[in-house]
N, C-alpha and C. Protein backbone atom coordinates (compact mmCIF):
# COMPACT_ATOMS: atom_id res chain seq x y z
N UNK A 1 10.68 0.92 -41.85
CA UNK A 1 11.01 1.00 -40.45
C UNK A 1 11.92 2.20 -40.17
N UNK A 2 12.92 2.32 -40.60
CA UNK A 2 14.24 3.52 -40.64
C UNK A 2 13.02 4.87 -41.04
N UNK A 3 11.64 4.94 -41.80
CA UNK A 3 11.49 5.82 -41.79
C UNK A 3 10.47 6.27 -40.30
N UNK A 4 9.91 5.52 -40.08
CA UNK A 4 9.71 5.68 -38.41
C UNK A 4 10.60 6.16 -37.61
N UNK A 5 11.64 5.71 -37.64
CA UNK A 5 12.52 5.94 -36.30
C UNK A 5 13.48 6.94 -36.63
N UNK A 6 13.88 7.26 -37.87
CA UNK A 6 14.74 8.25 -38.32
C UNK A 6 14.29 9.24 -39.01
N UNK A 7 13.12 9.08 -39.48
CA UNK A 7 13.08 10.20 -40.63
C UNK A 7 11.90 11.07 -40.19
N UNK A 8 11.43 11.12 -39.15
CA UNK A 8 10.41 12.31 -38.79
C UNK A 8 9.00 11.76 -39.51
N UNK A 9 8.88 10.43 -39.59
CA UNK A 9 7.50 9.92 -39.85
C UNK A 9 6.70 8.77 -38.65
N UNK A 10 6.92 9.79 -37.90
CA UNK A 10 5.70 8.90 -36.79
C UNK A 10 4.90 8.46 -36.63
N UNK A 11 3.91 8.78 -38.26
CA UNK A 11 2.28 8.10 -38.20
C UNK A 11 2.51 6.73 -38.51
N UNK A 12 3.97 6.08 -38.54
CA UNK A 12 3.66 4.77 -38.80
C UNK A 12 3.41 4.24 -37.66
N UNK A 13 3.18 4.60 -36.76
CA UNK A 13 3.07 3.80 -35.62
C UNK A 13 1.81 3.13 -35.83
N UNK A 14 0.42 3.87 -35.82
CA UNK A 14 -0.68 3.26 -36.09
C UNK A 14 -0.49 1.99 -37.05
N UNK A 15 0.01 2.38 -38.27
CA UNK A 15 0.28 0.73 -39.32
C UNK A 15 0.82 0.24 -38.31
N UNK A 16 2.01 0.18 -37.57
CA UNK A 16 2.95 -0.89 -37.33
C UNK A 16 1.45 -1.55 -35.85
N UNK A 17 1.03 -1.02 -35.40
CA UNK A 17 0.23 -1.32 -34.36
C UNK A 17 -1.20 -2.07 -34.66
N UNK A 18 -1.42 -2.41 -36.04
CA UNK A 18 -2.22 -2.90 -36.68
C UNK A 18 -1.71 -4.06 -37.07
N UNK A 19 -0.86 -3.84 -37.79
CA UNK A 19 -0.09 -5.49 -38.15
C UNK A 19 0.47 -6.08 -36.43
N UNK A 20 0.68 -5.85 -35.74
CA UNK A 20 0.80 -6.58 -34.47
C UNK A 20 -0.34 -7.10 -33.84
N UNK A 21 -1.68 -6.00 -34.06
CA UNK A 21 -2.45 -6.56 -33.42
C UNK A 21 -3.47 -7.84 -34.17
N UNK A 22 -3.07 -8.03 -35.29
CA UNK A 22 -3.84 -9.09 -36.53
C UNK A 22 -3.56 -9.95 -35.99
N UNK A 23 -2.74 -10.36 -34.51
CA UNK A 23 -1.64 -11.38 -34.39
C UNK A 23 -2.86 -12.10 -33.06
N UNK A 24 -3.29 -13.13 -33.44
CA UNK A 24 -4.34 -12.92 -32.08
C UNK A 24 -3.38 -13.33 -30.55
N UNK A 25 -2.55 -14.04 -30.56
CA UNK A 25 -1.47 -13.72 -29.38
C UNK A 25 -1.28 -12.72 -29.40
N UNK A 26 -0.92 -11.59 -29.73
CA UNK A 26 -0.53 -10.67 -29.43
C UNK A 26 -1.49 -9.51 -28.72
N UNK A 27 -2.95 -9.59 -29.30
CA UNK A 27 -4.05 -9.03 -28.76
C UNK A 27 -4.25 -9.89 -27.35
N UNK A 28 -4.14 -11.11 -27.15
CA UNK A 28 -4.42 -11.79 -26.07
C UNK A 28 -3.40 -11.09 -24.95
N UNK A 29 -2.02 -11.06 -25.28
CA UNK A 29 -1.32 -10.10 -24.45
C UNK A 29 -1.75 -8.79 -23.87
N UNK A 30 -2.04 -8.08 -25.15
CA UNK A 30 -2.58 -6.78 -24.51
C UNK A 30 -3.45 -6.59 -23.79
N UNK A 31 -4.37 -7.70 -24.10
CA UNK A 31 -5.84 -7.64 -22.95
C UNK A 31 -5.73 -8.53 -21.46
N UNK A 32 -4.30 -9.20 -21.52
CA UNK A 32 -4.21 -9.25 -19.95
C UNK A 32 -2.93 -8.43 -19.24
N UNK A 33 -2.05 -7.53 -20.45
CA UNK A 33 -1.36 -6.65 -19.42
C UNK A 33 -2.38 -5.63 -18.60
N UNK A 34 -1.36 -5.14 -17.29
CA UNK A 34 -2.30 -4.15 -16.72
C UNK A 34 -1.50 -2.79 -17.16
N UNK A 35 -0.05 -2.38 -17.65
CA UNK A 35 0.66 -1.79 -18.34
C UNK A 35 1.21 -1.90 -20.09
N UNK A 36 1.41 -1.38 -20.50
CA UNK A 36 2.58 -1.39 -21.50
C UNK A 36 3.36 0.03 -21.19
N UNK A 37 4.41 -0.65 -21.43
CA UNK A 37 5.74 0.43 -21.04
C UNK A 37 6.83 0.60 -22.06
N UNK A 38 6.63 2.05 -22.98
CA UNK A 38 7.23 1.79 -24.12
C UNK A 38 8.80 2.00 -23.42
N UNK A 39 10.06 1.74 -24.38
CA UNK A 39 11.31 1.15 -24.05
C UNK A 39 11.47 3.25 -24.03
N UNK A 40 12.38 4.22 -23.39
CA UNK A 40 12.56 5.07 -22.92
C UNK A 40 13.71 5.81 -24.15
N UNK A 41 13.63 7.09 -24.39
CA UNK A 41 14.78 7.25 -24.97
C UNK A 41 15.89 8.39 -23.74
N UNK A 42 16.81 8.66 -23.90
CA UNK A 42 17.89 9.49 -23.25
C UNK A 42 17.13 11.54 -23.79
N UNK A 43 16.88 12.01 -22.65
CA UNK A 43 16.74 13.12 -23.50
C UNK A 43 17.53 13.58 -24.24
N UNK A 44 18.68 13.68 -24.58
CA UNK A 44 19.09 13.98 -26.13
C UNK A 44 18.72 12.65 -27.08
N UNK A 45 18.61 12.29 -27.07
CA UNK A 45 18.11 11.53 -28.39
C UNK A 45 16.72 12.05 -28.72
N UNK A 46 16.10 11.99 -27.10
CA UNK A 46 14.27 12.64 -27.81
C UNK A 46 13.96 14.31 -28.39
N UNK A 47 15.31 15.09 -27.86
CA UNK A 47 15.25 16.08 -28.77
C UNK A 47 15.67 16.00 -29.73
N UNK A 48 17.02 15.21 -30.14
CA UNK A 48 17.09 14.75 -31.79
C UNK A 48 16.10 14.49 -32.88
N UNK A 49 15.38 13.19 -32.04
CA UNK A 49 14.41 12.81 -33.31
C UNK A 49 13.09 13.68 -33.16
N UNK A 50 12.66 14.12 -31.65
CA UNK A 50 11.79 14.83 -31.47
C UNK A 50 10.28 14.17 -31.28
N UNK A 51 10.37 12.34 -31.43
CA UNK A 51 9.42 12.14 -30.70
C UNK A 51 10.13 10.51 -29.91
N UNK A 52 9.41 9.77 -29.46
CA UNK A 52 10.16 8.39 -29.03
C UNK A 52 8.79 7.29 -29.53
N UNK A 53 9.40 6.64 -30.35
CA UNK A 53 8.52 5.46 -31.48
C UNK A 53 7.82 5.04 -30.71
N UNK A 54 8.80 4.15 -29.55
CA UNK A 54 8.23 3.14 -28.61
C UNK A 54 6.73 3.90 -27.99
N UNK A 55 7.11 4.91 -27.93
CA UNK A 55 5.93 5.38 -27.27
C UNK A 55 4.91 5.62 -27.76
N UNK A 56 4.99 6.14 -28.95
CA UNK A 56 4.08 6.10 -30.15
C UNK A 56 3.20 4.65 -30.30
N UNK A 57 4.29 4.33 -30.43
CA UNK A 57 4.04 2.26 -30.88
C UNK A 57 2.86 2.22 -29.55
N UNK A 58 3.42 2.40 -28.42
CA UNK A 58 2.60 1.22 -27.39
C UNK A 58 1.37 2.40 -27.13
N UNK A 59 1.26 3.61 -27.55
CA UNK A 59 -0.34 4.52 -27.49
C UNK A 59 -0.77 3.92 -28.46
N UNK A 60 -0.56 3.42 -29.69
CA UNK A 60 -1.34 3.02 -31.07
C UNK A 60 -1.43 1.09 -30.94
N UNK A 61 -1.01 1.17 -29.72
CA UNK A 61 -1.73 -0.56 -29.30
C UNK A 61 -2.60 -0.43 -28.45
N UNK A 62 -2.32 0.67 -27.05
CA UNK A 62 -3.34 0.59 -26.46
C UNK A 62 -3.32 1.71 -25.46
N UNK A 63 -4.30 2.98 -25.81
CA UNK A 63 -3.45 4.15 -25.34
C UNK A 63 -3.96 4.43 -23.66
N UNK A 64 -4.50 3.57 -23.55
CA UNK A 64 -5.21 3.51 -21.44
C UNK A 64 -4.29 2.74 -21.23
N UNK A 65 -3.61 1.90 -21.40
CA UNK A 65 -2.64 1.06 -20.69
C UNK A 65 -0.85 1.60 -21.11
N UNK A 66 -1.03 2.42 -21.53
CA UNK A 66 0.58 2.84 -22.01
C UNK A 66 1.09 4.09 -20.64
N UNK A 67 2.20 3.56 -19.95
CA UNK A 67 3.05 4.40 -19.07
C UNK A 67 4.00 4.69 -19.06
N UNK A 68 3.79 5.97 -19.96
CA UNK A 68 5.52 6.65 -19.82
C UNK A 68 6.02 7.01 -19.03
N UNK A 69 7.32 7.14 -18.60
CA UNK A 69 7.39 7.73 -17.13
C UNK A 69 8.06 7.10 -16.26
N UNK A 70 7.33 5.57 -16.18
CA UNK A 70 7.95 4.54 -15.36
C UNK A 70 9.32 4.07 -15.81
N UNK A 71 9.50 3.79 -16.89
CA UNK A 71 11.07 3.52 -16.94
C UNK A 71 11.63 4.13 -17.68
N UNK A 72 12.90 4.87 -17.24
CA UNK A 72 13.65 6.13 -17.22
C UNK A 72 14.82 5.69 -17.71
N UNK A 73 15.50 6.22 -19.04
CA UNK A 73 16.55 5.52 -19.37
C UNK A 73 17.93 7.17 -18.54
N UNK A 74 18.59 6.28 -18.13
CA UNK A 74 20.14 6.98 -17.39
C UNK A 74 20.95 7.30 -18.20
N UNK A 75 21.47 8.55 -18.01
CA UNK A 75 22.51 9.04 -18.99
C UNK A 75 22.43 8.77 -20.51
N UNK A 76 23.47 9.52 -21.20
CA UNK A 76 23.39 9.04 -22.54
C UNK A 76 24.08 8.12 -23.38
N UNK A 77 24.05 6.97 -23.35
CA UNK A 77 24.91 5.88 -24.01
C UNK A 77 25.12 6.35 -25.60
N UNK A 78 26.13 5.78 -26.19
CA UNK A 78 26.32 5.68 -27.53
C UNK A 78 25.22 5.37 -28.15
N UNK A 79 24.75 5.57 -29.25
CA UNK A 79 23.86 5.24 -30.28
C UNK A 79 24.20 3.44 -30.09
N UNK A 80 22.98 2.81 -29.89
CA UNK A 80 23.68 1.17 -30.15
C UNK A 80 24.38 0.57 -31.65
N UNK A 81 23.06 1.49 -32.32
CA UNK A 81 23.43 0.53 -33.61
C UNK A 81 24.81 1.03 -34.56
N UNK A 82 25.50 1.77 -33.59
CA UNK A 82 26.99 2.02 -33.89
C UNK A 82 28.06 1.11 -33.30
N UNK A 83 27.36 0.56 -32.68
CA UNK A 83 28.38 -0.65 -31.34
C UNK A 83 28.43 -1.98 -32.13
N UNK A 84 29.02 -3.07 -31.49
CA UNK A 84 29.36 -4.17 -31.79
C UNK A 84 28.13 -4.82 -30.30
N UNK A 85 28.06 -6.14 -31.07
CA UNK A 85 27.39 -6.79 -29.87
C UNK A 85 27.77 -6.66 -28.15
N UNK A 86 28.93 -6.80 -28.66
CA UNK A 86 29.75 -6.80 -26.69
C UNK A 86 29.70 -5.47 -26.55
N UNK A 87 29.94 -4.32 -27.47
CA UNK A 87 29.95 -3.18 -26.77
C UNK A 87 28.02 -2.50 -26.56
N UNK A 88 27.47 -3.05 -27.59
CA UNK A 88 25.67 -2.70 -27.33
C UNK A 88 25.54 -3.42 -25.70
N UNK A 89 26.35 -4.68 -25.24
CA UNK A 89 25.93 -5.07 -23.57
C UNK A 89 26.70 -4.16 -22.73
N UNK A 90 27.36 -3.90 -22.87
CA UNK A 90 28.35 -3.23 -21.78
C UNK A 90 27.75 -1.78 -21.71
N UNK A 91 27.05 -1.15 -23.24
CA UNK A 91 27.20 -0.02 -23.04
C UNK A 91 25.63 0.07 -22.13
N UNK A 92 25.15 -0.74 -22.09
CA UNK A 92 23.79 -0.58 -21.32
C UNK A 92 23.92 -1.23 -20.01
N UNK A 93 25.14 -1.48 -19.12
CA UNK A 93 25.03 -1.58 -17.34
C UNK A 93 23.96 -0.59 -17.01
N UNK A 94 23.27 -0.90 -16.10
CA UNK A 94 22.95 -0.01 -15.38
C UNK A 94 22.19 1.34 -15.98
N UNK A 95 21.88 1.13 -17.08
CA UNK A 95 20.74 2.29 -18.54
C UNK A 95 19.84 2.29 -18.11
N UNK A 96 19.19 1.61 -17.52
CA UNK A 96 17.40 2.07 -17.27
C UNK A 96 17.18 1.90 -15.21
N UNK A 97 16.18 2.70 -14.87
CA UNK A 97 15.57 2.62 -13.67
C UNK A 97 14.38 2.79 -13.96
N UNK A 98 13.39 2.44 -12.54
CA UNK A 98 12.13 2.55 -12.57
C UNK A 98 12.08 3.75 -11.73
N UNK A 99 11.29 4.53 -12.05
CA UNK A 99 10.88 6.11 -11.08
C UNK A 99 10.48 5.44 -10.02
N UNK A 100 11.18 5.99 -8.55
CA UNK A 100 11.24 5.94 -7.37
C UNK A 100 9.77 6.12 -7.29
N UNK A 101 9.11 6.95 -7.97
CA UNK A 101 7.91 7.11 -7.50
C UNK A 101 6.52 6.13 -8.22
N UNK A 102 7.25 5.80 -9.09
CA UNK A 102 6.40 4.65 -9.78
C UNK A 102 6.22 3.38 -9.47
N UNK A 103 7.59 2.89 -8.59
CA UNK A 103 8.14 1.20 -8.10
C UNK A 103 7.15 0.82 -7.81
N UNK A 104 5.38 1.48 -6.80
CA UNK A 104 4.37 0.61 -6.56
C UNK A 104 3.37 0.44 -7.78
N UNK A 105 3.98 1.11 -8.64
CA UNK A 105 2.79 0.87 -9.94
C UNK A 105 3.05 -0.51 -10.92
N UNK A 106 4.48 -0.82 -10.97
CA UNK A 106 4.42 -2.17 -11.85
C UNK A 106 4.85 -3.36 -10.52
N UNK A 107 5.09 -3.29 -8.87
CA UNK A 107 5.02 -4.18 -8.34
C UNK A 107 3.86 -5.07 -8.75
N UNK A 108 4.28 -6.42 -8.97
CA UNK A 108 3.59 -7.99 -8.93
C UNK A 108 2.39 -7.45 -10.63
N UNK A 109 2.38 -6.39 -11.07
CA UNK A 109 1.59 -5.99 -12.60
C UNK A 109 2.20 -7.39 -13.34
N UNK A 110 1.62 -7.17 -14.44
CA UNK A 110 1.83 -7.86 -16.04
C UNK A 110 1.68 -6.42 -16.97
N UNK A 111 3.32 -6.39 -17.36
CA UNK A 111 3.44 -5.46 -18.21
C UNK A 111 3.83 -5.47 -19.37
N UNK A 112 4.00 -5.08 -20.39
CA UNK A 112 4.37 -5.78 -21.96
C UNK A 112 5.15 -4.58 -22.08
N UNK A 113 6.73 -4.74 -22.49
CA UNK A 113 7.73 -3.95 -22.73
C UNK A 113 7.41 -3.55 -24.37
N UNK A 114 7.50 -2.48 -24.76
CA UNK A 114 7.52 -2.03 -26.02
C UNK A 114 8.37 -1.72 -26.58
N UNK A 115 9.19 -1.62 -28.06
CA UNK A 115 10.05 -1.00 -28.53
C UNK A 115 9.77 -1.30 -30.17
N UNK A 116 10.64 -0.51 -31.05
CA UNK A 116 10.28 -0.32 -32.36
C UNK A 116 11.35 -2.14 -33.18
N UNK A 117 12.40 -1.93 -32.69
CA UNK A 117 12.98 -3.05 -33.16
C UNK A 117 14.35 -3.63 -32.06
N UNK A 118 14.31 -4.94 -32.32
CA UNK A 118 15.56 -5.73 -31.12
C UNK A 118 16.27 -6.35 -32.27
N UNK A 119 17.58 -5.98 -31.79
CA UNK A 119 18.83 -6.57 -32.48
C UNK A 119 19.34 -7.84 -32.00
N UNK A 120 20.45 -6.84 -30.98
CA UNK A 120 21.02 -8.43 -29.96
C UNK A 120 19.75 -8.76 -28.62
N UNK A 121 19.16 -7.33 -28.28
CA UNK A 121 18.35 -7.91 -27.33
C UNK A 121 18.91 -7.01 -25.70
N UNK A 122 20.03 -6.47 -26.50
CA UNK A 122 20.69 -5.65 -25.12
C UNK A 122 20.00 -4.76 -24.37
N UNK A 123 19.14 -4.16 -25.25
CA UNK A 123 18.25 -2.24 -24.35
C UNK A 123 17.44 -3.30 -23.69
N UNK A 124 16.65 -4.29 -24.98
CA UNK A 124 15.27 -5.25 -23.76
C UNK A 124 16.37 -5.77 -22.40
N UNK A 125 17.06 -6.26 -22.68
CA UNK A 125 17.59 -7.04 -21.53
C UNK A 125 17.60 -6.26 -20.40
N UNK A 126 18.69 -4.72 -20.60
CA UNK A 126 18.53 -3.89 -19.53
C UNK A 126 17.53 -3.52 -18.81
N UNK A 127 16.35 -2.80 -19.98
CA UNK A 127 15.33 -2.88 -19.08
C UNK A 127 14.49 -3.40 -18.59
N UNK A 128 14.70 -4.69 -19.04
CA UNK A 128 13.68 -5.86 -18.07
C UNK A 128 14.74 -6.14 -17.20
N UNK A 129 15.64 -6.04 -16.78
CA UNK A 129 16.44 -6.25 -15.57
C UNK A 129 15.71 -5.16 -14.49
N UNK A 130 15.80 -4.21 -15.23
CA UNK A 130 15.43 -2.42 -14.19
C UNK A 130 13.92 -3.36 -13.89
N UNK A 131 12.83 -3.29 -14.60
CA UNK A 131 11.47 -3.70 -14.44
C UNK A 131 11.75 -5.11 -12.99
N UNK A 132 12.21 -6.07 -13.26
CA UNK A 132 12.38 -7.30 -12.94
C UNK A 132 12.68 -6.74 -11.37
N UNK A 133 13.99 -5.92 -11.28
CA UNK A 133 14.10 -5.10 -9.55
C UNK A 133 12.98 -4.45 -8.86
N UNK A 134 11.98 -4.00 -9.87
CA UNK A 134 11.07 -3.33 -9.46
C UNK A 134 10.14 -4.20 -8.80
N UNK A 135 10.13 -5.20 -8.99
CA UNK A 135 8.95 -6.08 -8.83
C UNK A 135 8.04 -6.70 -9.69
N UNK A 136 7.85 -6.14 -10.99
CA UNK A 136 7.05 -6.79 -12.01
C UNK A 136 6.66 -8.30 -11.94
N UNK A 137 5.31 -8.30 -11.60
CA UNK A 137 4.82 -9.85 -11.77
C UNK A 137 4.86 -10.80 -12.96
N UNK A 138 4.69 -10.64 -14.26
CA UNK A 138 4.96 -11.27 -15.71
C UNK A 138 5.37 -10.15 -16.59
N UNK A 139 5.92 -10.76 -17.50
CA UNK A 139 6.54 -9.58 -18.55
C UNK A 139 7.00 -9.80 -19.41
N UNK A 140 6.00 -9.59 -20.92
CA UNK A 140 5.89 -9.70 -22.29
C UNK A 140 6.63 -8.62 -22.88
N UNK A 141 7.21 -8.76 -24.06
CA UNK A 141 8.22 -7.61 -25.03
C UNK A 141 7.54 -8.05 -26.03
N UNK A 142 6.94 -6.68 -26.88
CA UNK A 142 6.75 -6.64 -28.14
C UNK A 142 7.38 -5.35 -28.96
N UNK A 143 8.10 -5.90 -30.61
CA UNK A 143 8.67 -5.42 -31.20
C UNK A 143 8.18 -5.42 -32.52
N UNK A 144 8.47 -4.82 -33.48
CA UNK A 144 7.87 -4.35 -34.53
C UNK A 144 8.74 -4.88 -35.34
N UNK A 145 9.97 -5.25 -35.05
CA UNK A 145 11.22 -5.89 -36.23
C UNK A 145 11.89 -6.47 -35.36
N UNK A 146 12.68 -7.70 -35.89
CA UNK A 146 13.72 -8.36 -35.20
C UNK A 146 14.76 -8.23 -36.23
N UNK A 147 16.00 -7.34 -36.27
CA UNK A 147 17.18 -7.57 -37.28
C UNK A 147 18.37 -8.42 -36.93
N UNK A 148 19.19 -8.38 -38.01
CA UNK A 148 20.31 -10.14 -37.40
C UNK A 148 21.33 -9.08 -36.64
């Protein structure tokens, strides 16, 4: 996993998008979202690593239904997995929006949030809060790891 997200090996996305989809819930998801929306990185982070997983991840599940774009992460927060639980919530108030110009694209949709791995659950939380203002009609999160 760390070599996905840290080490400049992005072709895992396809594996990791294979073992999710063996999952027949999980294929059942994908075939009734009308989106997947991988989780956003801060542009400095996406010039750091130089690509964004999530996004990777949710083209190698399903690359007609993947929209980047729509949710926009704000400013640059701390790295999370340098934080403590209370500071990974706090440091994400207000971290993600939906593009002003996108708000009629996931109104009343079924969209499946994407990301590479959830810890405490803080980035999903934020941005299904941002999604949830937007209007989103149902809304599935899929992750590739859950760590303690």
């Amino acid at each position: 996993m760390a070599d996905f997200k840290f080490h400049q090996h992005p072709a895992w996305a396809g594996y990791f998008a294979d073992r999710l989809q063996s999952n027949p819930t999980v294929q059942a998801t994908l075939d009734a979202a009308d989106w997947l929306i991988p989780m956003p990185l801060s542009p400095q982070r996406l010039q750091e690593r130089g690509y964004n997983q999530a996004l990777l991840l949710a083209r190698a599940l399903h690359r007609r239904k993947t929209q980047a774009g729509i949710l926009l992460r704000v400013g640059d927060a701390a790295l999370q997995h340098t934080l403590s639980r209370t500071e990974r919530w706090q440091n994400l108030q207000n971290a993600f929006i939906v593009h002003p110009a996108h708000r009629h694209s996931v109104a009343h949709k079924r969209v499946v949030l994407v990301d590479d791995v959830m810890t405490t659950g803080a980035s999903l939380h934020a941005a299904a809060h941002a999604l949830r203002r937007a209007g989103v009609g149902a809304m599935s999160v899929m992750v590739i790891a859950r760590t303690e």
